[in-house]
PDB file of N, CA and C in Angstrom:
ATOM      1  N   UNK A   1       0.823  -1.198   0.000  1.00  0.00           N
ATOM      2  CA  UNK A   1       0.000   0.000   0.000  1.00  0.00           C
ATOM      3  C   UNK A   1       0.861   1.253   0.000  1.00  0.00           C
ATOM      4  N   UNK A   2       1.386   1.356   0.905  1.00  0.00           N
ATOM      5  CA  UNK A   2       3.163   2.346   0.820  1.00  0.00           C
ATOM      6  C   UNK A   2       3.443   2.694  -1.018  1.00  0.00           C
ATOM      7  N   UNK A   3       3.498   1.749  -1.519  1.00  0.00           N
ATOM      8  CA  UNK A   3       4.521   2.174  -2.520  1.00  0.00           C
ATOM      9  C   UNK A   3       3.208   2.802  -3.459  1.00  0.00           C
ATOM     10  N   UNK A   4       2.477   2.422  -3.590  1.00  0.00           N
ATOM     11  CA  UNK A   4       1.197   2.673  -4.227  1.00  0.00           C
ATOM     12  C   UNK A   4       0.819   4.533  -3.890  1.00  0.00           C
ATOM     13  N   UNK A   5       1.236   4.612  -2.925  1.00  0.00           N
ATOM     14  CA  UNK A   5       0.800   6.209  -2.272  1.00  0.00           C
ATOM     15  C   UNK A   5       2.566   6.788  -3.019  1.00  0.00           C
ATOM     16  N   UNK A   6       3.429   6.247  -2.517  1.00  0.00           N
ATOM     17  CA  UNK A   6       4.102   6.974  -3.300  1.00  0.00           C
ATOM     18  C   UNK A   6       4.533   7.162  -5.066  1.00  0.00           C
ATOM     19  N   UNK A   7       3.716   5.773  -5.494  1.00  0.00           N
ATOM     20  CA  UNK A   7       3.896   6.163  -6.924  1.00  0.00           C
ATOM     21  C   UNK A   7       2.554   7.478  -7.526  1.00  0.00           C
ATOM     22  N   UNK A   8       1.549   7.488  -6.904  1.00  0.00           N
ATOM     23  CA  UNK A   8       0.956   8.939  -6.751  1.00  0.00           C
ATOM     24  C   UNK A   8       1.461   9.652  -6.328  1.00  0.00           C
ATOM     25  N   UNK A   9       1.954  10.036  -5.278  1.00  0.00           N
ATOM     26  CA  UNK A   9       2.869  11.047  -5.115  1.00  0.00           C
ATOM     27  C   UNK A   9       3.726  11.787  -5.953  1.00  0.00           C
ATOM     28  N   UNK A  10       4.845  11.100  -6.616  1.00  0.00           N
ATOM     29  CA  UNK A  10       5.912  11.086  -7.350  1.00  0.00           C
ATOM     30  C   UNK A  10       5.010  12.113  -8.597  1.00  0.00           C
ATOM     31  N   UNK A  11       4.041  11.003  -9.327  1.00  0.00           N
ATOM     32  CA  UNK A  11       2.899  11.384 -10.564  1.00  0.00           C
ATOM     33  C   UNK A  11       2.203  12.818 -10.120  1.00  0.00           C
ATOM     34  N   UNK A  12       2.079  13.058  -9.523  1.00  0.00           N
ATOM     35  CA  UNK A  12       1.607  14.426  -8.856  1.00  0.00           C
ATOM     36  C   UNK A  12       2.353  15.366  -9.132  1.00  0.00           C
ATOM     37  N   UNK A  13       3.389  14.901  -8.077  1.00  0.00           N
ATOM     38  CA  UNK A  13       4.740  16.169  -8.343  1.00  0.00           C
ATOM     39  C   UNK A  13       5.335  16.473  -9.791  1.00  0.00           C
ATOM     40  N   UNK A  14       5.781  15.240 -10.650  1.00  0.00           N
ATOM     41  CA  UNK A  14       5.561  15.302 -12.041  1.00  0.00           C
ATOM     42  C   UNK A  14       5.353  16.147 -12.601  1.00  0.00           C
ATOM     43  N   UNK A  15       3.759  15.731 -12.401  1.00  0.00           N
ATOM     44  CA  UNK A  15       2.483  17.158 -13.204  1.00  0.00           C
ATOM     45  C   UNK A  15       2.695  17.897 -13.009  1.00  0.00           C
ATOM     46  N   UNK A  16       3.044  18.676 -11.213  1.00  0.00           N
ATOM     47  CA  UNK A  16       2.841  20.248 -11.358  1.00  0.00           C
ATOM     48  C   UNK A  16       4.102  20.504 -11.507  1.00  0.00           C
ATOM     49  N   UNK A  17       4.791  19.653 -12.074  1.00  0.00           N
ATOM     50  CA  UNK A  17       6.102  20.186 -12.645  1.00  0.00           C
ATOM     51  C   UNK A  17       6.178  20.518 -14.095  1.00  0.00           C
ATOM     52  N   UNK A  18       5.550  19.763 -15.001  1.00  0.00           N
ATOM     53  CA  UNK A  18       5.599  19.741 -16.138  1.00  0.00           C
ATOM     54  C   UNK A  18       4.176  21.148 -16.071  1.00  0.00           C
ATOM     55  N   UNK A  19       3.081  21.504 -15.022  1.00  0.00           N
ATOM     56  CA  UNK A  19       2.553  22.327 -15.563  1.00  0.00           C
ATOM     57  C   UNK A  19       3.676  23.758 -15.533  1.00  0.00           C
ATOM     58  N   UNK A  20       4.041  23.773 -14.258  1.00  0.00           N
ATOM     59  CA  UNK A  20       4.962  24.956 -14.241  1.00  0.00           C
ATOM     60  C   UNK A  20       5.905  25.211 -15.471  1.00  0.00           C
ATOM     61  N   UNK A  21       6.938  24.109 -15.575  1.00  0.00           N
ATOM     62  CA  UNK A  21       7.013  23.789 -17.184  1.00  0.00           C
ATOM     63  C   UNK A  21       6.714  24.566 -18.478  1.00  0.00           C
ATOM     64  N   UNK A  22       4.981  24.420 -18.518  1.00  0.00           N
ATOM     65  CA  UNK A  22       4.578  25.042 -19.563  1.00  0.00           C
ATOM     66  C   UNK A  22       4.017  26.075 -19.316  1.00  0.00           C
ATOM     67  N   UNK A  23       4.009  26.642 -18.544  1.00  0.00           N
ATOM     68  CA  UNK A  23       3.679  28.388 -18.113  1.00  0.00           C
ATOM     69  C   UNK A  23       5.013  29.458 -17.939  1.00  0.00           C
ATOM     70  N   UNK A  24       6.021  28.692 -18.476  1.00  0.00           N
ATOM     71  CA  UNK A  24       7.265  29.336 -19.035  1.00  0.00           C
ATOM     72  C   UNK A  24       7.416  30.059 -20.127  1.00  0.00           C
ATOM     73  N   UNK A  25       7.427  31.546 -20.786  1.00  0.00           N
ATOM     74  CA  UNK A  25       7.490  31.562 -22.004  1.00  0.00           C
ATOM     75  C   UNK A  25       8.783  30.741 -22.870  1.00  0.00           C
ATOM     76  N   UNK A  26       8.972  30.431 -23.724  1.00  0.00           N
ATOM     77  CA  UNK A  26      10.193  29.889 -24.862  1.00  0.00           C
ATOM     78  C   UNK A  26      11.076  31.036 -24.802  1.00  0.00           C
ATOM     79  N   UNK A  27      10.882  32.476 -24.404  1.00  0.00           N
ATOM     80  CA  UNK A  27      12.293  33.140 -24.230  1.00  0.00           C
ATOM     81  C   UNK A  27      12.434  33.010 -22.557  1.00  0.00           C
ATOM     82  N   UNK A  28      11.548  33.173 -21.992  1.00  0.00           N
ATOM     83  CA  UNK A  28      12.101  32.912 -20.391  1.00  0.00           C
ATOM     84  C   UNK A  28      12.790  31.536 -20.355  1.00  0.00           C
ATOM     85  N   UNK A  29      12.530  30.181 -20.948  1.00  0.00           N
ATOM     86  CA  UNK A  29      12.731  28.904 -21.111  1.00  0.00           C
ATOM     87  C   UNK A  29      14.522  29.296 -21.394  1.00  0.00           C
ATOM     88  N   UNK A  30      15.177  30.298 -22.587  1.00  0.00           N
ATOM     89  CA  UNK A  30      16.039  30.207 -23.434  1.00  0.00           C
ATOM     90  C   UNK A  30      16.603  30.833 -22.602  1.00  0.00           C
ATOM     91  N   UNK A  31      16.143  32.521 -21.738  1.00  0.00           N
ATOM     92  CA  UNK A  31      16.957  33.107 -20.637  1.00  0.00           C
ATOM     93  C   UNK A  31      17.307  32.376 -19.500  1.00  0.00           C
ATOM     94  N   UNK A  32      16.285  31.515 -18.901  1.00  0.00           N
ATOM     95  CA  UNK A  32      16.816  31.057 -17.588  1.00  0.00           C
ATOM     96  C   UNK A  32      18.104  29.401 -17.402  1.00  0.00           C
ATOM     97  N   UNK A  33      17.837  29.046 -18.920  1.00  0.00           N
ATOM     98  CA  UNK A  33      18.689  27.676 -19.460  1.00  0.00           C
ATOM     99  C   UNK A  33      20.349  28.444 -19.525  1.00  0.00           C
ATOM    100  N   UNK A  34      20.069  29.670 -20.255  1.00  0.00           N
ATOM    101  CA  UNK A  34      21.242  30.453 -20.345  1.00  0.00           C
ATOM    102  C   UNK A  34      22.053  30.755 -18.802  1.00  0.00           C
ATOM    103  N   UNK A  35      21.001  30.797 -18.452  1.00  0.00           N
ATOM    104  CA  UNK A  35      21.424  31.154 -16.809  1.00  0.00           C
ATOM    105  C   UNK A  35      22.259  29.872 -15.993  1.00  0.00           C
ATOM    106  N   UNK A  36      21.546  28.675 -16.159  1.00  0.00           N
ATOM    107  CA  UNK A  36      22.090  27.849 -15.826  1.00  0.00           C
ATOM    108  C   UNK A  36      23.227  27.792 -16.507  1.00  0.00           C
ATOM    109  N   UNK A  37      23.760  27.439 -17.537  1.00  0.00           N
ATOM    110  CA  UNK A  37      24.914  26.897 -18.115  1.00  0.00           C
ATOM    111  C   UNK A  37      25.408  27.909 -17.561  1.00  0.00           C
ATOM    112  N   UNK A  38      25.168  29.365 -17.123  1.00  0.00           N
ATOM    113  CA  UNK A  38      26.049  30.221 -16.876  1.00  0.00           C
ATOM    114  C   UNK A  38      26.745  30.012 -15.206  1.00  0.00           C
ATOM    115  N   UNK A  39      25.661  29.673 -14.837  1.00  0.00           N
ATOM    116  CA  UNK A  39      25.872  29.130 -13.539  1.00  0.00           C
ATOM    117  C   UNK A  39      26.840  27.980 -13.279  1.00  0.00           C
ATOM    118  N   UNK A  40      26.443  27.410 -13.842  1.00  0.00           N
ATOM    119  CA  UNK A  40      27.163  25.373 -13.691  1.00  0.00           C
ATOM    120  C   UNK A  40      28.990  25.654 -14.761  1.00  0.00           C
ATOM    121  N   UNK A  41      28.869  26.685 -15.348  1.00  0.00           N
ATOM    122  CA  UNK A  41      30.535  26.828 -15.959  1.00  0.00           C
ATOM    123  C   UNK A  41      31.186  27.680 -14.577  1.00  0.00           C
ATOM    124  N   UNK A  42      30.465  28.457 -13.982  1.00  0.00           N
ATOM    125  CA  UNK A  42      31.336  29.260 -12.676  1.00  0.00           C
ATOM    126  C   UNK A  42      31.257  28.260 -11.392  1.00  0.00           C
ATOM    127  N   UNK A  43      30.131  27.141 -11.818  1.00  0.00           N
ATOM    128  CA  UNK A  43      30.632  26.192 -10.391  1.00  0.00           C
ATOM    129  C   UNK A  43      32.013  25.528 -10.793  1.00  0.00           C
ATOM    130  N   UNK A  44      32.146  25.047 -12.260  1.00  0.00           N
ATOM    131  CA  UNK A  44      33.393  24.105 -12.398  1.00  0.00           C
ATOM    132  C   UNK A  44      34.869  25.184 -11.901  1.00  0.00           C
ATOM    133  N   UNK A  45      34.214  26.553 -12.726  1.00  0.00           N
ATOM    134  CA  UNK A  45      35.391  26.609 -12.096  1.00  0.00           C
ATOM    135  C   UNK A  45      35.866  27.252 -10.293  1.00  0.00           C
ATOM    136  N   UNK A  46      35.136  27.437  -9.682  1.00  0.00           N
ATOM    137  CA  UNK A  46      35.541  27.549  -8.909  1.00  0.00           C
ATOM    138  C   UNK A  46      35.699  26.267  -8.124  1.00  0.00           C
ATOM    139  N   UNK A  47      35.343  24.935  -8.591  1.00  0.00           N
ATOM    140  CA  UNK A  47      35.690  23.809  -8.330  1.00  0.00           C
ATOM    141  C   UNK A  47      37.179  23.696  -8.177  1.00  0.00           C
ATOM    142  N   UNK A  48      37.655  23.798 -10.119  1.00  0.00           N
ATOM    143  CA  UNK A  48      38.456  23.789  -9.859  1.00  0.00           C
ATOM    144  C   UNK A  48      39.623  24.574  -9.181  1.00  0.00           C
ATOM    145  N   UNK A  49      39.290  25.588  -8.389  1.00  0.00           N
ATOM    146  CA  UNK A  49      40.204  26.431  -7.512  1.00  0.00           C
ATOM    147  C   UNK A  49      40.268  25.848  -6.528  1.00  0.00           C
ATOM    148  N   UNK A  50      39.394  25.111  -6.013  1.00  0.00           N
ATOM    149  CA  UNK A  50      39.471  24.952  -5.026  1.00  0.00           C
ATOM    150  C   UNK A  50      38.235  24.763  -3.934  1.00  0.00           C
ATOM    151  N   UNK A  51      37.163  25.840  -4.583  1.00  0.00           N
ATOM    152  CA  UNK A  51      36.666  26.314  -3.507  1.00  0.00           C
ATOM    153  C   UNK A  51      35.291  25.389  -3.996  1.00  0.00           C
ATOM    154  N   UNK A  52      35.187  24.252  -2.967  1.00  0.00           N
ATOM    155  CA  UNK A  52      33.909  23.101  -3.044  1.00  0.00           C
ATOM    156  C   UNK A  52      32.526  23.343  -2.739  1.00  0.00           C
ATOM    157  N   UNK A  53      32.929  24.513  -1.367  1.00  0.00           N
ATOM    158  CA  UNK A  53      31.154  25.104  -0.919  1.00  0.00           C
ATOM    159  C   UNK A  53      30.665  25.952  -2.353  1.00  0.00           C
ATOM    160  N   UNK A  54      31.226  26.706  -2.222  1.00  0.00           N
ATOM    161  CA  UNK A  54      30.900  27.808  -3.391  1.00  0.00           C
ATOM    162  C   UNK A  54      30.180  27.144  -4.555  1.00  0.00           C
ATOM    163  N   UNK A  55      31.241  26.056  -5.029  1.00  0.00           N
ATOM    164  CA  UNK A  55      31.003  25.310  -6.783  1.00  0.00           C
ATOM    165  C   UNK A  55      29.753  24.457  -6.326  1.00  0.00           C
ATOM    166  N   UNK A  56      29.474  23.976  -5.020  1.00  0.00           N
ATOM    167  CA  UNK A  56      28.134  23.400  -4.828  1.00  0.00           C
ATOM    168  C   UNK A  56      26.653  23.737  -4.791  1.00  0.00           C
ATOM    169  N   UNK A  57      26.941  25.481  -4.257  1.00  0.00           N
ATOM    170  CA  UNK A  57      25.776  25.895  -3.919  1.00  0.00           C
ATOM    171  C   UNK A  57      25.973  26.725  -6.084  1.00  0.00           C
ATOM    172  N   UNK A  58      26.869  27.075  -6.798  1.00  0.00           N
ATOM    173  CA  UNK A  58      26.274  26.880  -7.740  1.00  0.00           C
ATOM    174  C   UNK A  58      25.800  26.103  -8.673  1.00  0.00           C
ATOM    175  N   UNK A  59      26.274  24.934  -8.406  1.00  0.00           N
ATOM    176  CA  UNK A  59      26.030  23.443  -9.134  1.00  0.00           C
ATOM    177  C   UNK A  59      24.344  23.247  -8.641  1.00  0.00           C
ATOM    178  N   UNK A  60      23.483  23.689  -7.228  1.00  0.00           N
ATOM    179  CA  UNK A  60      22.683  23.655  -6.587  1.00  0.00           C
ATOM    180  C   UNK A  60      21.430  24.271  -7.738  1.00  0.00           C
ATOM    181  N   UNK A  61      22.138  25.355  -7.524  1.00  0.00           N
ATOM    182  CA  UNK A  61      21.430  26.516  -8.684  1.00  0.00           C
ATOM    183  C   UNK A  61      21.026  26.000  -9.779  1.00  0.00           C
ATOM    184  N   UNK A  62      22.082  25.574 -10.822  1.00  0.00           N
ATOM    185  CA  UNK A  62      21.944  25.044 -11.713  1.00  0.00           C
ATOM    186  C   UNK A  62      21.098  24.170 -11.443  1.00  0.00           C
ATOM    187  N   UNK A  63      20.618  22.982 -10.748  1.00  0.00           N
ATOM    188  CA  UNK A  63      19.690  21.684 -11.117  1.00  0.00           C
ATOM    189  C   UNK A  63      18.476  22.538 -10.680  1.00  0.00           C
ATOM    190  N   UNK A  64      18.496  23.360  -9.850  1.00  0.00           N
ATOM    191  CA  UNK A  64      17.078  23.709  -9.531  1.00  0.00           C
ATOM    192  C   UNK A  64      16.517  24.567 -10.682  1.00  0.00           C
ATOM    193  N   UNK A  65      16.789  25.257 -11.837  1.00  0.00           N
ATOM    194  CA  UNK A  65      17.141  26.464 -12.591  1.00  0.00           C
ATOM    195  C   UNK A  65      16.526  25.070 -13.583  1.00  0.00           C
ATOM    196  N   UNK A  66      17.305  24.084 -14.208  1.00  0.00           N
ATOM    197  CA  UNK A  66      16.911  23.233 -15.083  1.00  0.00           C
ATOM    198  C   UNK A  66      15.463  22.483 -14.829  1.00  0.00           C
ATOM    199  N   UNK A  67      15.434  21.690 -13.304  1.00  0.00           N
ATOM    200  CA  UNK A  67      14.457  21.134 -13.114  1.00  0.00           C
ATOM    201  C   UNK A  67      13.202  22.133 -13.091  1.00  0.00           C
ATOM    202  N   UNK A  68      12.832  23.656 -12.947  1.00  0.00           N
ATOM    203  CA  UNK A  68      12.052  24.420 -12.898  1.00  0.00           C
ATOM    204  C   UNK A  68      11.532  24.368 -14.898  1.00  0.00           C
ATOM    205  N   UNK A  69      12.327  24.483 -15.414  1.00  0.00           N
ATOM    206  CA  UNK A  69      12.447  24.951 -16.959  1.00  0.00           C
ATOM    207  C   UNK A  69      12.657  23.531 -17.811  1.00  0.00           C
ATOM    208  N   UNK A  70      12.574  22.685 -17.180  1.00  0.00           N
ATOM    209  CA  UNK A  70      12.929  21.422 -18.079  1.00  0.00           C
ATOM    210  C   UNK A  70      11.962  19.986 -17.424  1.00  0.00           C
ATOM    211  N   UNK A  71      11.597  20.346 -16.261  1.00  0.00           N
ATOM    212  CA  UNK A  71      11.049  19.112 -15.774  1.00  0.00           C
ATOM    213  C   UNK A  71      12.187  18.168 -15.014  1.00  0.00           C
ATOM    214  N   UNK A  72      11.467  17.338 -14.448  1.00  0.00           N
ATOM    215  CA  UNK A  72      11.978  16.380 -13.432  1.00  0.00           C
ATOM    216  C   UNK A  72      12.835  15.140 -14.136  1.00  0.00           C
ATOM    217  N   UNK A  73      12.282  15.063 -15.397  1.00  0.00           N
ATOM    218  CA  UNK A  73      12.906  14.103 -16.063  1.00  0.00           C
ATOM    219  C   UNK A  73      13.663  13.787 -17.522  1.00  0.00           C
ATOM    220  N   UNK A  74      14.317  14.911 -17.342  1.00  0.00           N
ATOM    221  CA  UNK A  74      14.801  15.472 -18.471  1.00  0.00           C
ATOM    222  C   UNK A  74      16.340  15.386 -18.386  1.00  0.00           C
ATOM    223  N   UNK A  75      16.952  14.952 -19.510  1.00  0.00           N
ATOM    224  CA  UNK A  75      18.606  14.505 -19.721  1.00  0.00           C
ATOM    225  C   UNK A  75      19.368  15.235 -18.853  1.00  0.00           C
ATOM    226  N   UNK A  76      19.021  16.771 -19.344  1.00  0.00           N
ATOM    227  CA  UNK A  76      19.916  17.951 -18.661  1.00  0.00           C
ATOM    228  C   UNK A  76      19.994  18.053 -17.242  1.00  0.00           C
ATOM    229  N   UNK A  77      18.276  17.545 -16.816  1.00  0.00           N
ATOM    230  CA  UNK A  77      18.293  17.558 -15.416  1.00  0.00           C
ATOM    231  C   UNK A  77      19.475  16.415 -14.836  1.00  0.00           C
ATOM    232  N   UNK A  78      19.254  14.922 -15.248  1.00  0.00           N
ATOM    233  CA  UNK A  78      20.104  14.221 -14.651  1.00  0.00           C
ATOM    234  C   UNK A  78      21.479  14.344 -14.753  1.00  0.00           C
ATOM    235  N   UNK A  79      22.368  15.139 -16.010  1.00  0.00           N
ATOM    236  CA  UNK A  79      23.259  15.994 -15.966  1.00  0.00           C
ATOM    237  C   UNK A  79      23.888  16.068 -15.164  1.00  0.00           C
ATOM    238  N   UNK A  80      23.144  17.469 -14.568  1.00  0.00           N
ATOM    239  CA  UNK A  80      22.821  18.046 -13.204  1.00  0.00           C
ATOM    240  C   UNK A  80      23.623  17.603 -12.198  1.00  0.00           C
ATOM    241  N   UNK A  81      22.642  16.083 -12.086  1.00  0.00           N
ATOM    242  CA  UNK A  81      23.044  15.010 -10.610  1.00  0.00           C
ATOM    243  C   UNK A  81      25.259  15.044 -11.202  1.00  0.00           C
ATOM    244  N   UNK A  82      25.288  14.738 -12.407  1.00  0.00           N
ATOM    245  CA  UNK A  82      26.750  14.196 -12.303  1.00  0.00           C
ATOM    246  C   UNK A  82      27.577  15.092 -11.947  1.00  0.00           C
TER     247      UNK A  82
END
Protein backbone atom coordinates (compact mmCIF):
# COMPACT_ATOMS: atom_id res chain seq x y z
CA UNK A 1 0.00 0.00 0.00
CA UNK A 2 3.16 2.35 0.82
CA UNK A 3 4.52 2.17 -2.52
CA UNK A 4 1.20 2.67 -4.23
CA UNK A 5 0.80 6.21 -2.27
CA UNK A 6 4.10 6.97 -3.30
CA UNK A 7 3.90 6.16 -6.92
CA UNK A 8 0.96 8.94 -6.75
CA UNK A 9 2.87 11.05 -5.11
CA UNK A 10 5.91 11.09 -7.35
CA UNK A 11 2.90 11.38 -10.56
CA UNK A 12 1.61 14.43 -8.86
CA UNK A 13 4.74 16.17 -8.34
CA UNK A 14 5.56 15.30 -12.04
CA UNK A 15 2.48 17.16 -13.20
CA UNK A 16 2.84 20.25 -11.36
CA UNK A 17 6.10 20.19 -12.65
CA UNK A 18 5.60 19.74 -16.14
CA UNK A 19 2.55 22.33 -15.56
CA UNK A 20 4.96 24.96 -14.24
CA UNK A 21 7.01 23.79 -17.18
CA UNK A 22 4.58 25.04 -19.56
CA UNK A 23 3.68 28.39 -18.11
CA UNK A 24 7.27 29.34 -19.04
CA UNK A 25 7.49 31.56 -22.00
CA UNK A 26 10.19 29.89 -24.86
CA UNK A 27 12.29 33.14 -24.23
CA UNK A 28 12.10 32.91 -20.39
CA UNK A 29 12.73 28.90 -21.11
CA UNK A 30 16.04 30.21 -23.43
CA UNK A 31 16.96 33.11 -20.64
CA UNK A 32 16.82 31.06 -17.59
CA UNK A 33 18.69 27.68 -19.46
CA UNK A 34 21.24 30.45 -20.35
CA UNK A 35 21.42 31.15 -16.81
CA UNK A 36 22.09 27.85 -15.83
CA UNK A 37 24.91 26.90 -18.12
CA UNK A 38 26.05 30.22 -16.88
CA UNK A 39 25.87 29.13 -13.54
CA UNK A 40 27.16 25.37 -13.69
CA UNK A 41 30.54 26.83 -15.96
CA UNK A 42 31.34 29.26 -12.68
CA UNK A 43 30.63 26.19 -10.39
CA UNK A 44 33.39 24.10 -12.40
CA UNK A 45 35.39 26.61 -12.10
CA UNK A 46 35.54 27.55 -8.91
CA UNK A 47 35.69 23.81 -8.33
CA UNK A 48 38.46 23.79 -9.86
CA UNK A 49 40.20 26.43 -7.51
CA UNK A 50 39.47 24.95 -5.03
CA UNK A 51 36.67 26.31 -3.51
CA UNK A 52 33.91 23.10 -3.04
CA UNK A 53 31.15 25.10 -0.92
CA UNK A 54 30.90 27.81 -3.39
CA UNK A 55 31.00 25.31 -6.78
CA UNK A 56 28.13 23.40 -4.83
CA UNK A 57 25.78 25.89 -3.92
CA UNK A 58 26.27 26.88 -7.74
CA UNK A 59 26.03 23.44 -9.13
CA UNK A 60 22.68 23.66 -6.59
CA UNK A 61 21.43 26.52 -8.68
CA UNK A 62 21.94 25.04 -11.71
CA UNK A 63 19.69 21.68 -11.12
CA UNK A 64 17.08 23.71 -9.53
CA UNK A 65 17.14 26.46 -12.59
CA UNK A 66 16.91 23.23 -15.08
CA UNK A 67 14.46 21.13 -13.11
CA UNK A 68 12.05 24.42 -12.90
CA UNK A 69 12.45 24.95 -16.96
CA UNK A 70 12.93 21.42 -18.08
CA UNK A 71 11.05 19.11 -15.77
CA UNK A 72 11.98 16.38 -13.43
CA UNK A 73 12.91 14.10 -16.06
CA UNK A 74 14.80 15.47 -18.47
CA UNK A 75 18.61 14.51 -19.72
CA UNK A 76 19.92 17.95 -18.66
CA UNK A 77 18.29 17.56 -15.42
CA UNK A 78 20.10 14.22 -14.65
CA UNK A 79 23.26 15.99 -15.97
CA UNK A 80 22.82 18.05 -13.20
CA UNK A 81 23.04 15.01 -10.61
CA UNK A 82 26.75 14.20 -12.30
Amino acid sequence: ADEVIVIISDSETEQSSNDATEQLSEREKENQLSNASKSNQAGDLLYHQGKYAEASNLYQKTLEIRMKVLGNRHEDVAWSYY
